[in-house]
Protein backbone atom coordinates (compact mmCIF):
# COMPACT_ATOMS: atom_id res chain seq x y z
CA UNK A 1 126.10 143.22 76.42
CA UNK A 2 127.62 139.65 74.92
CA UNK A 3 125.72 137.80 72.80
CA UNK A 4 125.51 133.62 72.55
CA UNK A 5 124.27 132.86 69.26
CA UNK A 6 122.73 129.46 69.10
CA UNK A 7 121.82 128.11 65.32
CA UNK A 8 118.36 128.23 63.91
CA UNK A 9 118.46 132.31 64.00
CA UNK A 10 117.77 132.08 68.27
CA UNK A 11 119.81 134.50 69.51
CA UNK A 12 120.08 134.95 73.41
CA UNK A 13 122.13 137.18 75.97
CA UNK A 14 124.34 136.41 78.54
CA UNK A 15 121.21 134.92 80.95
CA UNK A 16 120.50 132.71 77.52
CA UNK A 17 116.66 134.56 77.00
CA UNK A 18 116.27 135.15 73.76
CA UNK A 19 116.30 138.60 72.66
CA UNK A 20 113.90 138.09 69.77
CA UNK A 21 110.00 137.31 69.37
CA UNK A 22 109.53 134.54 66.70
CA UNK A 23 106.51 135.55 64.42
CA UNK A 24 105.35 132.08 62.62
CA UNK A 25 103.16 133.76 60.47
CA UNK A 26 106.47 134.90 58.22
CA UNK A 27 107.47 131.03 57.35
CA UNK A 28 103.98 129.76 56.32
CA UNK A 29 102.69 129.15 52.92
CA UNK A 30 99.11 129.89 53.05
CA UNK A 31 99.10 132.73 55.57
CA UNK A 32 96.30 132.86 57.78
CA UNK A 33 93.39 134.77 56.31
CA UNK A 34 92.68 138.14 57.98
CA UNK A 35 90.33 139.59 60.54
CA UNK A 36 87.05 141.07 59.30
CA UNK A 37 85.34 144.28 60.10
CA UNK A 38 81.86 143.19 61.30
CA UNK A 39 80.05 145.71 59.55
CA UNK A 40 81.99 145.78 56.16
CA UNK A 41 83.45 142.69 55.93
CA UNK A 42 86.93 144.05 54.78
CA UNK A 43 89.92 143.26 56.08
CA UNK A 44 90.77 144.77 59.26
CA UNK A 45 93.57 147.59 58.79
CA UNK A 46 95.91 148.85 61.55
CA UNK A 47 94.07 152.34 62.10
CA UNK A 48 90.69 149.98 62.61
CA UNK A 49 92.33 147.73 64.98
CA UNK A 50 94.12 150.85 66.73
CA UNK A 51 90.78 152.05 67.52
CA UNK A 52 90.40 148.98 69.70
CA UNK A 53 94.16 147.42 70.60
CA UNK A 54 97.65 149.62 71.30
CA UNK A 55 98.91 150.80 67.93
CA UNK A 56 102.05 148.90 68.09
CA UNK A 57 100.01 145.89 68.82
CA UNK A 58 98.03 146.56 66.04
CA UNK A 59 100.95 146.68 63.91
CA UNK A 60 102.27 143.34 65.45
CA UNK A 61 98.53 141.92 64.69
CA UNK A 62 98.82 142.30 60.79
CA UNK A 63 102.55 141.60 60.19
CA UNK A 64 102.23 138.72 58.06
CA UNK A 65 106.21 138.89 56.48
CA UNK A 66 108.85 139.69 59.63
CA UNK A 67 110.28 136.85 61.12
CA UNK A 68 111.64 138.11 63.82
CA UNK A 69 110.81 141.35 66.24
CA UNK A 70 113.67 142.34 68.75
CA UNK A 71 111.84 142.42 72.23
CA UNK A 72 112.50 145.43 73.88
CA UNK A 73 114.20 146.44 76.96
CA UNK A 74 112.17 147.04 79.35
CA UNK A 75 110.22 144.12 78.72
CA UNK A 76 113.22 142.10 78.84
CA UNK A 77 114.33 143.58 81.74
CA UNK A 78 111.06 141.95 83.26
CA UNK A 79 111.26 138.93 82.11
CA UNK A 80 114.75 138.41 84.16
CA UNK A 81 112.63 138.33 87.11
CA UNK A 82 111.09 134.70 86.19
CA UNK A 83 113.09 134.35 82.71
CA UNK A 84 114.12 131.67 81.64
CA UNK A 85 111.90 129.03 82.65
CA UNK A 86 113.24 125.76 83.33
CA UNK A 87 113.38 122.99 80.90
CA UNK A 88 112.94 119.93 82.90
CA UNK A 89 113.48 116.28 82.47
CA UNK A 90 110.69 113.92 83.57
CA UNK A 91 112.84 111.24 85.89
CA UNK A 92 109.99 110.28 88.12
CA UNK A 93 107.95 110.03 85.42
CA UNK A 94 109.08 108.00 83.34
CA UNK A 95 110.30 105.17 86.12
CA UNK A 96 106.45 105.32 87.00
CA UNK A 97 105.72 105.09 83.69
CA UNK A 98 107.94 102.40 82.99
CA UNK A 99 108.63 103.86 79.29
CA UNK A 100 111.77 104.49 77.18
CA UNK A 101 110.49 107.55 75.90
CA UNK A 102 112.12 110.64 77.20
CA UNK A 103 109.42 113.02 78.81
CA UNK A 104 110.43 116.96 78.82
CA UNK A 105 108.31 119.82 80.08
CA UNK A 106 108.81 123.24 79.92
CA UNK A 107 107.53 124.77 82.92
CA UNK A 108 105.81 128.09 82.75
CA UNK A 109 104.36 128.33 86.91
CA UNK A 110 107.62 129.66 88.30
CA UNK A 111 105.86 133.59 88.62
CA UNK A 112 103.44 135.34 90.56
CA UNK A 113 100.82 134.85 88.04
CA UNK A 114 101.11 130.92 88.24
CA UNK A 115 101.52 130.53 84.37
CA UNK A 116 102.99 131.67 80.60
CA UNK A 117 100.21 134.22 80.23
CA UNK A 118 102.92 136.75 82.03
CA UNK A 119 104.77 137.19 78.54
CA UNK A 120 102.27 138.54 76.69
CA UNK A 121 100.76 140.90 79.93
CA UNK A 122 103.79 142.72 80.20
CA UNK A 123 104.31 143.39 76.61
CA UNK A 124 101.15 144.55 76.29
CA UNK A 125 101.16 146.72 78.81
CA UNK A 126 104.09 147.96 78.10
CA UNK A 127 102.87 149.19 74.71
CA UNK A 128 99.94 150.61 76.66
CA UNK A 129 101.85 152.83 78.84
CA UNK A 130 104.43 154.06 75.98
CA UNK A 131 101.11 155.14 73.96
CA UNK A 132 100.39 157.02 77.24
CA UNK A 133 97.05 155.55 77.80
CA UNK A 134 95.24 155.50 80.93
CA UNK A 135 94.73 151.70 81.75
CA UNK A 136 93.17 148.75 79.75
CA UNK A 137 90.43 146.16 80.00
CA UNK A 138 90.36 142.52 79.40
CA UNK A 139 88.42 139.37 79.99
CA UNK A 140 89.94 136.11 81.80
CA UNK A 141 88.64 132.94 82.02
CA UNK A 142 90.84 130.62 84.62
CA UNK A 143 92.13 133.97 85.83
CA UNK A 144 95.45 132.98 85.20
CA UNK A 145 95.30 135.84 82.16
CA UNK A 146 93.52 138.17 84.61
CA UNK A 147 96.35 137.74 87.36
CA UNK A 148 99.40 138.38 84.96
CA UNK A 149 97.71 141.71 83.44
CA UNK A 150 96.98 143.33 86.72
CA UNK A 151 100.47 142.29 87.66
CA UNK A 152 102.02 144.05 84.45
CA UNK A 153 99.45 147.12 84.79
CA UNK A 154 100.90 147.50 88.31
CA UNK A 155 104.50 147.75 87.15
CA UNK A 156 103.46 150.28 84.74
CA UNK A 157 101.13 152.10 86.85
CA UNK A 158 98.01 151.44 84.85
CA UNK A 159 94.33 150.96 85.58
CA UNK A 160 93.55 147.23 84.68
CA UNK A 161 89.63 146.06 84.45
CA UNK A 162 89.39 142.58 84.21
CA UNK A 163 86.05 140.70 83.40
CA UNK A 164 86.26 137.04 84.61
CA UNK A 165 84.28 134.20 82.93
CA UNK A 166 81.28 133.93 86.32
CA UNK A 167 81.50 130.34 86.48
CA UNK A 168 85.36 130.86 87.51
CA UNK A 169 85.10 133.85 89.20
CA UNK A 170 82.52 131.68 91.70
CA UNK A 171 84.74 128.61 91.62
CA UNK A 172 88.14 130.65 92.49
CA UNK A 173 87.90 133.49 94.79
CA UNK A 174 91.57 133.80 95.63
CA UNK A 175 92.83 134.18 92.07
CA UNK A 176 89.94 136.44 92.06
CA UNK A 177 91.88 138.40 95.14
CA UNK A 178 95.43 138.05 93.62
CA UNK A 179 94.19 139.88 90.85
CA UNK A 180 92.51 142.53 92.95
CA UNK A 181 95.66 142.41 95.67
CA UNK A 182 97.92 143.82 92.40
CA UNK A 183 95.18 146.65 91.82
CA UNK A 184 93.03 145.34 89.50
CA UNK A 185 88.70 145.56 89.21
CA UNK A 186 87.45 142.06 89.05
CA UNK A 187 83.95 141.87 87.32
CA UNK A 188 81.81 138.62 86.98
CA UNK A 189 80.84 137.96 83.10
CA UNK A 190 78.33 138.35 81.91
CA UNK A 191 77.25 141.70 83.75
CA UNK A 192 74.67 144.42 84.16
CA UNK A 193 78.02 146.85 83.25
CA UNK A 194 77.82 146.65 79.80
CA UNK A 195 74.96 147.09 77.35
CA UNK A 196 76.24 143.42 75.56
CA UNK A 197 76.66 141.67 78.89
CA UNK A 198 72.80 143.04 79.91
CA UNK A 199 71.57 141.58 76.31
CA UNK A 200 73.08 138.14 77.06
CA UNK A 201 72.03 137.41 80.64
CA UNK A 202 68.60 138.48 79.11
CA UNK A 203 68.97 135.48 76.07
CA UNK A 204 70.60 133.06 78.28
CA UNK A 205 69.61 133.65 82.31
CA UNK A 206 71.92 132.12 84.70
CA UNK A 207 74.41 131.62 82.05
CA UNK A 208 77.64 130.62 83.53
CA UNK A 209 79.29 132.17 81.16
CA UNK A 210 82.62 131.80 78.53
CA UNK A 211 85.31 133.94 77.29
CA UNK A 212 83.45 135.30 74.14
CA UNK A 213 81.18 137.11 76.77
CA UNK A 214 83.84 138.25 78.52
CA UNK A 215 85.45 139.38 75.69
CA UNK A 216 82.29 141.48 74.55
CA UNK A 217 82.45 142.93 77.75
CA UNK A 218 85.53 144.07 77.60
CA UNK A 219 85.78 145.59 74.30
CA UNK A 220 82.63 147.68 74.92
CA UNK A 221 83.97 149.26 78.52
CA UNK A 222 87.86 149.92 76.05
CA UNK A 223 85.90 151.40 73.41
CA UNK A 224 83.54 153.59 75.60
CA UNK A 225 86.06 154.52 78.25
CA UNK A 226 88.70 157.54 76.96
CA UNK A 227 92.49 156.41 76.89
CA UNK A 228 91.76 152.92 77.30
CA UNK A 229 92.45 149.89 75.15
CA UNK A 230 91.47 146.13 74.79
CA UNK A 231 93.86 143.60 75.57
CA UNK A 232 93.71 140.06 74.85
CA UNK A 233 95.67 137.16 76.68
CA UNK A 234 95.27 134.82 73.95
CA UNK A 235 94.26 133.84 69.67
CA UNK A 236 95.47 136.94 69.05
CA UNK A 237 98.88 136.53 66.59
CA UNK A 238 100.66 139.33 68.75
CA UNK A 239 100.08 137.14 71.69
CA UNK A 240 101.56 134.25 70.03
CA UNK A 241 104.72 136.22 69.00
CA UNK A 242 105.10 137.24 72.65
CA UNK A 243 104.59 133.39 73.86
CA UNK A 244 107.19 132.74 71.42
CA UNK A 245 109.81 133.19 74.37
CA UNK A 246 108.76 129.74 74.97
CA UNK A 247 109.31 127.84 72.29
CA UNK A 248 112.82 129.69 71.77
CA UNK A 249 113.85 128.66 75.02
CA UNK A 250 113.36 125.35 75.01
CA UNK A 251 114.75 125.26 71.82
CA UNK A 252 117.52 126.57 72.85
CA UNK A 253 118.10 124.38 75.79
CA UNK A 254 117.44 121.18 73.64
CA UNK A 255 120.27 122.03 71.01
CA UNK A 256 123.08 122.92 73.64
CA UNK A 257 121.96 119.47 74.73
CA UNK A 258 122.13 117.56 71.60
CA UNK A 259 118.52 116.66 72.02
CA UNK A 260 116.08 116.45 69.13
CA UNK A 261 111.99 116.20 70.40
CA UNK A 262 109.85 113.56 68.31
CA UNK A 263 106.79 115.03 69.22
CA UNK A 264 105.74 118.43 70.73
CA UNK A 265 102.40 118.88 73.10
CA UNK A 266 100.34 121.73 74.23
CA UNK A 267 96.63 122.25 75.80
CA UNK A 268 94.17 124.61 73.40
CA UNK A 269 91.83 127.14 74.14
CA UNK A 270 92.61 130.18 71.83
CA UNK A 271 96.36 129.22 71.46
CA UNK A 272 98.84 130.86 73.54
CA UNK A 273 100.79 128.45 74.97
CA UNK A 274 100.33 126.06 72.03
CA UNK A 275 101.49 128.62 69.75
CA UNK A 276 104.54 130.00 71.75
CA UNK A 277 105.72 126.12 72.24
CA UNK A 278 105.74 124.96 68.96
CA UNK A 279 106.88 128.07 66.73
CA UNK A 280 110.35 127.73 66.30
CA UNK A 281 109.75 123.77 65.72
CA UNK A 282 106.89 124.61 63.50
CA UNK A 283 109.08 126.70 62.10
CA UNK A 284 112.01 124.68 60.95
CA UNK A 285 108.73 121.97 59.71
CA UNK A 286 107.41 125.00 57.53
CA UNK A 287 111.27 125.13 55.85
CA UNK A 288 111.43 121.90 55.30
CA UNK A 289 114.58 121.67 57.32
CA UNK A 290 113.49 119.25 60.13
CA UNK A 291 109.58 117.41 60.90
CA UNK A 292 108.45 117.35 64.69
CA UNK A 293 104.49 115.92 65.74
CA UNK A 294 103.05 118.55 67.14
CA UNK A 295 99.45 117.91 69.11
CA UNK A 296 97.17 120.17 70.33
CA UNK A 297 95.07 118.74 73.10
CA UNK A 298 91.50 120.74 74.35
CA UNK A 299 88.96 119.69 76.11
CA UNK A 300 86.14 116.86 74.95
CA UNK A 301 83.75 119.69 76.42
CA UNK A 302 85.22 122.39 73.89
CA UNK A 303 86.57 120.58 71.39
CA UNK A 304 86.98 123.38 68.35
CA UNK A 305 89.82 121.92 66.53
CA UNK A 306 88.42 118.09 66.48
CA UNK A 307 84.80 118.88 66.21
CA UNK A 308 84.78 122.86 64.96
CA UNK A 309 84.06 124.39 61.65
CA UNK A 310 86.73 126.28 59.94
CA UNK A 311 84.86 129.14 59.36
CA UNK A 312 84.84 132.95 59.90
CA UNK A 313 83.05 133.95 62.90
CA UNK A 314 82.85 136.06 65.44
CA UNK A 315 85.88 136.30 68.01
CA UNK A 316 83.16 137.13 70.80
CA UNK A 317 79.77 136.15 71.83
CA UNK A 318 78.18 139.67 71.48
CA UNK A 319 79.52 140.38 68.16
CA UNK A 320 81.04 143.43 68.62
CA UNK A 321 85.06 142.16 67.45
CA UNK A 322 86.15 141.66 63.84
CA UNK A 323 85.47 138.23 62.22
CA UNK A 324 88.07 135.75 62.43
CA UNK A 325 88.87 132.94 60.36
CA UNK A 326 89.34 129.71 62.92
CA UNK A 327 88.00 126.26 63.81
CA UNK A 328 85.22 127.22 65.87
CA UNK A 329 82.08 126.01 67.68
CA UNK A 330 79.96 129.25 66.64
CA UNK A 331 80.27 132.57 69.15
CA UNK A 332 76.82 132.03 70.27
CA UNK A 333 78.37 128.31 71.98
CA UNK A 334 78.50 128.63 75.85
CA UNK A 335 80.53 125.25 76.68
CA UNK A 336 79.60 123.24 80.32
CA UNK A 337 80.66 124.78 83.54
CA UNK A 338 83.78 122.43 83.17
CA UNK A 339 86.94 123.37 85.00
CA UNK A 340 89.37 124.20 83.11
CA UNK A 341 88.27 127.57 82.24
CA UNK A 342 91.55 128.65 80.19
CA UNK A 343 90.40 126.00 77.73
CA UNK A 344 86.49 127.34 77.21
CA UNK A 345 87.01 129.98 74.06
CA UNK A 346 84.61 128.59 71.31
CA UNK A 347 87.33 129.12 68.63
CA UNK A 348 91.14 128.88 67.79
CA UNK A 349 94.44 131.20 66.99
CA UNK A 350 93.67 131.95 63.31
CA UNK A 351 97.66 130.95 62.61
CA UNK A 352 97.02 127.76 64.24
CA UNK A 353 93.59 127.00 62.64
CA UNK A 354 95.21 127.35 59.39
CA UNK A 355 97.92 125.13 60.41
CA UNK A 356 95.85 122.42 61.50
CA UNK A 357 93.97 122.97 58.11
CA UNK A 358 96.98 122.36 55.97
CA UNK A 359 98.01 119.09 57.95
CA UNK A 360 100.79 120.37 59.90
CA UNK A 361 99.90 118.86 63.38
CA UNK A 362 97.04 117.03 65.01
CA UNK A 363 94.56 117.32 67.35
CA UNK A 364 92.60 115.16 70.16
CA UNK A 365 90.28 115.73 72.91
CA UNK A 366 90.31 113.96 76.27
CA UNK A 367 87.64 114.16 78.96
CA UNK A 368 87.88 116.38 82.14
CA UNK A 369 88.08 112.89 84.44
CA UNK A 370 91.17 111.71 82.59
CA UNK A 371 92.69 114.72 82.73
CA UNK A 372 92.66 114.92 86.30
CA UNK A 373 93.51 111.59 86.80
CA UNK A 374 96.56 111.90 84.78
CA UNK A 375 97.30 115.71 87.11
CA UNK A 376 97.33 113.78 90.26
CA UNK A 377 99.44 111.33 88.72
CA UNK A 378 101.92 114.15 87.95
CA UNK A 379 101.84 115.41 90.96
CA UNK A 380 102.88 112.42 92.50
CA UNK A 381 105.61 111.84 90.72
CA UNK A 382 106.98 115.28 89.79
CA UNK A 383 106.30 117.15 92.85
CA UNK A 384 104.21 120.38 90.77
CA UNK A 385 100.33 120.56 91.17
CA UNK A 386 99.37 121.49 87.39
CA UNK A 387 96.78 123.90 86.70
CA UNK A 388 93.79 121.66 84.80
CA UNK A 389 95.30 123.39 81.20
CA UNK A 390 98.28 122.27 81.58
CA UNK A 391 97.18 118.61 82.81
CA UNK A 392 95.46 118.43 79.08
CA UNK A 393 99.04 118.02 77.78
CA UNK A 394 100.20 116.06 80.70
CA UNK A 395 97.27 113.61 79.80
CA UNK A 396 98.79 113.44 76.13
CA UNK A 397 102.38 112.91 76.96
CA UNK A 398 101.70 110.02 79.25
CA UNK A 399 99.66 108.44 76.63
CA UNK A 400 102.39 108.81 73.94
CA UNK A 401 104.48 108.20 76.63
CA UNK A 402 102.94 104.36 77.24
CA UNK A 403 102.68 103.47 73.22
CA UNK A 404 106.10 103.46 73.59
CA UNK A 405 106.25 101.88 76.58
CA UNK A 406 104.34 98.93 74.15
CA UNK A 407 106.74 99.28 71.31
CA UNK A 408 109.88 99.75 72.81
CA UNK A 409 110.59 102.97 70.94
CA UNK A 410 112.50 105.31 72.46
CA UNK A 411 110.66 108.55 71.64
CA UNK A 412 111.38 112.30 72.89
CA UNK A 413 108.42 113.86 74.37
CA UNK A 414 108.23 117.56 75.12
CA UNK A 415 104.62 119.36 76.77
CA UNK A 416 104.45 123.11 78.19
CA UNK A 417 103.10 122.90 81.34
CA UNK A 418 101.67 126.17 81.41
CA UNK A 419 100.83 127.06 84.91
CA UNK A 420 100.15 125.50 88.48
CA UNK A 421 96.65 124.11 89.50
CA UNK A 422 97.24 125.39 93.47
CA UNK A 423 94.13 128.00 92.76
CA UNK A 424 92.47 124.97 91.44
CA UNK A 425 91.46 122.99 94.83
CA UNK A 426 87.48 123.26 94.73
CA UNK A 427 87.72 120.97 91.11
CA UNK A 428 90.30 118.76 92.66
CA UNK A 429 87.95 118.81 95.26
CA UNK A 430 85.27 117.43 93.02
CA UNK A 431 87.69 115.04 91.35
CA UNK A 432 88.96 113.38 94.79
CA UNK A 433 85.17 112.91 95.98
CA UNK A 434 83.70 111.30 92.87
CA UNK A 435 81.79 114.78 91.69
CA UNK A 436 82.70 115.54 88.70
CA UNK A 437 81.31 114.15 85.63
CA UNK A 438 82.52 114.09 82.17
CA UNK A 439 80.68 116.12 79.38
CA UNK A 440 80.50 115.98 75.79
CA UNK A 441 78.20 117.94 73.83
CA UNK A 442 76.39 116.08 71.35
CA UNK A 443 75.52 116.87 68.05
CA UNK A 444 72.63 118.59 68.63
CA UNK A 445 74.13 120.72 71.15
CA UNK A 446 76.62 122.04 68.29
CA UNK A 447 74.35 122.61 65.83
CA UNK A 448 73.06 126.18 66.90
CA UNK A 449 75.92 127.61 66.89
CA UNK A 450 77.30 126.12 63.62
CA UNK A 451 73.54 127.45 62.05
CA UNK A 452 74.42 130.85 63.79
CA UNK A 453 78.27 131.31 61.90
CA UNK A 454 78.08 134.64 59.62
CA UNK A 455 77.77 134.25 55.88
CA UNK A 456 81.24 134.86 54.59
CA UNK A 457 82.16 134.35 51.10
């Protein structure tokens, strides 16, 4: 096989996919501090976490010092199906715009699943099926997670049980039935399945719920169901070196380009596609060899990064998964039935909560009106319907996009548009006939579950 080296240590084969993860984690200072066993409140070691994730996951979940983890075959060998993703320039956009910025975005939608969340699925599944286990079990929130698992379980011939957040599995039936088309078992969260999912519809009846329910869910049917493990489709640092695929591509496209990015956008829920964008960049920033603004842009709904507590808490909302150190609304926090259900995990990537922490990008939060306002736009213009995630950064990059527009700097904008919105109608639906409302929870609203965060010294 040739190889095409490209600088910055991105090294790609003949179809220019890189043929290495990226792992962040190995460049920072202050590493990010580790997961917690509830009931101990030790750090997590890899025989715990192998008890709930695949042990090569695991392994990936606490390596703190290797920069760089050579992506194998077979899962390279998938990714040529929809690898790489296209880099593309933002004409229409910026003539609309009238601006003399430069508008990039790296578009993950060009796969069955509809988004990025495909190149962590079929790693992990990959690892699933080489451990010889039986199947897996997840939680999904959009369903965009939930559609590239049961895809990736299906190539490997693996049972796949997916529990979907209920106020999406209500609001999108047909991602519901792409899921179930590729073999999957699509439950509504919170459940009478589960023994955690019975205890929260009892606190909180006619919850719609959120992805730390989900999540509980979904770790209790792994750990109770032989040869099974729990997968996760985002926060997670092994999902973040697996997303790194991103951010190495359009790396690599910018530099056989000559093209250097100013700033760097990506929507945040737990951190996937955030994290898989900006690693490499964040990288060379952590080196000291070049500085990039990065922003991280969530929901005014769910804000954890602009209005969160960096804390340890619980990754789910039935307490059952190791403590994590993130920004964080508190596990109990059930955010508004809002629609972009990717974005409604109460905390943040532990790597990128720790980054925001030492200053090393910033973070807003826009409301759910503006956001679709500035999707249509898009669409318009660019001829993609974006998913309401991805619109997040869209929403960003159009407002950078304008200041410069009102300077006259000519800035270089890059966003990941993570996925298409085409499973999205019933909230455009809302948007287009004057239905949907902003939301922002107050102070008040916060406070339990700040009062509710465990007591870690």
């Amino acid at each position: 096989m040739s190889e095409k080296t490209i600088p910055y240590k991105i090294y790609l084969d003949e179809h220019e996919m890189p043929k290495q993860w990226y792992n962040v984690r190995a460049d920072m200072k202050h590493k990010p501090a580790p997961l917690l066993n509830p009931a101990t409140l030790k750090p997590m070691t890899q025989e715990e976490l192998s008890a709930v994730f695949c042990t090569e996951l695991a392994k990936q979940e606490l390596d703190d010092t290797t920069p760089y983890i050579d992506i194998p075959e077979e899962i390279a060998g998938f990714y040529k199906m929809y690898r790489p993703s296209p880099l593309i320039r933002a004409y229409c956009l910026e003539e609309k715009l009238k601006t003399p910025a430069h508008i990039y975005y790296k578009f993950e939608g060009n796969n069955t699943s509809g988004s990025h969340k495909l190149n962590s699925a079929i790693a992990q599944a990959y690892y699933a099926k080489k451990q010889g286990l039986k199947g897996v079990t997840t939680e999904t929130g959009a369903g965009q997670w939930g559609t590239a698992l049961s895809m990736a379980c299906s190539y490997f011939e693996l049972d796949c049980r997916v529990y979907m957040v209920k106020v999406s599995y209500d609001q999108k039936p047909f991602r519901r039935e792409v899921m179930r088309t590729y073999g999957a078992s699509v439950t509504p969260s919170p459940s009478e399945t589960t023994q955690v999912g019975r205890r929260i519809l009892a606190e909180h009846p006619g919850t719609s719920g959120s992805l730390g329910c989900a999540i509980s869910e979904a770790v209790e049917a792994a750990s109770g169901t032989e040869g099974y493990r729990y997968v996760l489709g985002s926060v997670l640092n092994q999902v973040l070196l697996h997303q790194s695929v991103i951010g190495l591509e359009t790396k690599a496209a910018l530099l056989k380009y000559g093209i250097e990015p100013d700033i760097i956008i990506g929507c945040a829920g737990g951190g996937s596609n955030l994290g898989g964008l900006i690693s490499p960049f964040m990288g060379e920033k952590l080196r000291g060899e070049k500085d990039y603004h990065f922003i991280a842009v969530e929901p005014a709904s769910c804000p954890s990064f602009t209005r969160g507590k960096f804390a340890y808490d619980f990754c789910d909302t039935g307490k059952v998964c190791p403590l994590a150190k993130m920004y964080t609304l508190g596990s109990s926090f059930i955010p508004s039935a809002n629609h972009a259900g990717g974005l409604r995990y109460h905390g943040m990537s532990t790597a990128l909560s720790q980054l925001y922490a030492d200053g090393l990008m910033e973070a807003r939060s826009v409301e759910q009106t503006g956001v679709f306002k500035a999707a249509e736009q898009f669409a318009r213009v660019e001829g993609i319907l974006p998913a309401p995630e991805s619109a997040h950064a869209i929403c960003a990059a159009m407002e950078e996009a304008q200041k410069c527009t009102q300077t006259g700097e000519e800035k270089t904008i890059v966003f990941g548009l993570t996925g298409t919105g085409y499973f999205d109608m019933v909230a455009y639906e809302k948007f287009h006939n004057g239905d949907m409302e902003d939301y922002i929870p107050t102070d008040e609203d916060l406070e339990p579950g700040f009062s509710s965060l465990p007591q870690v010294e």
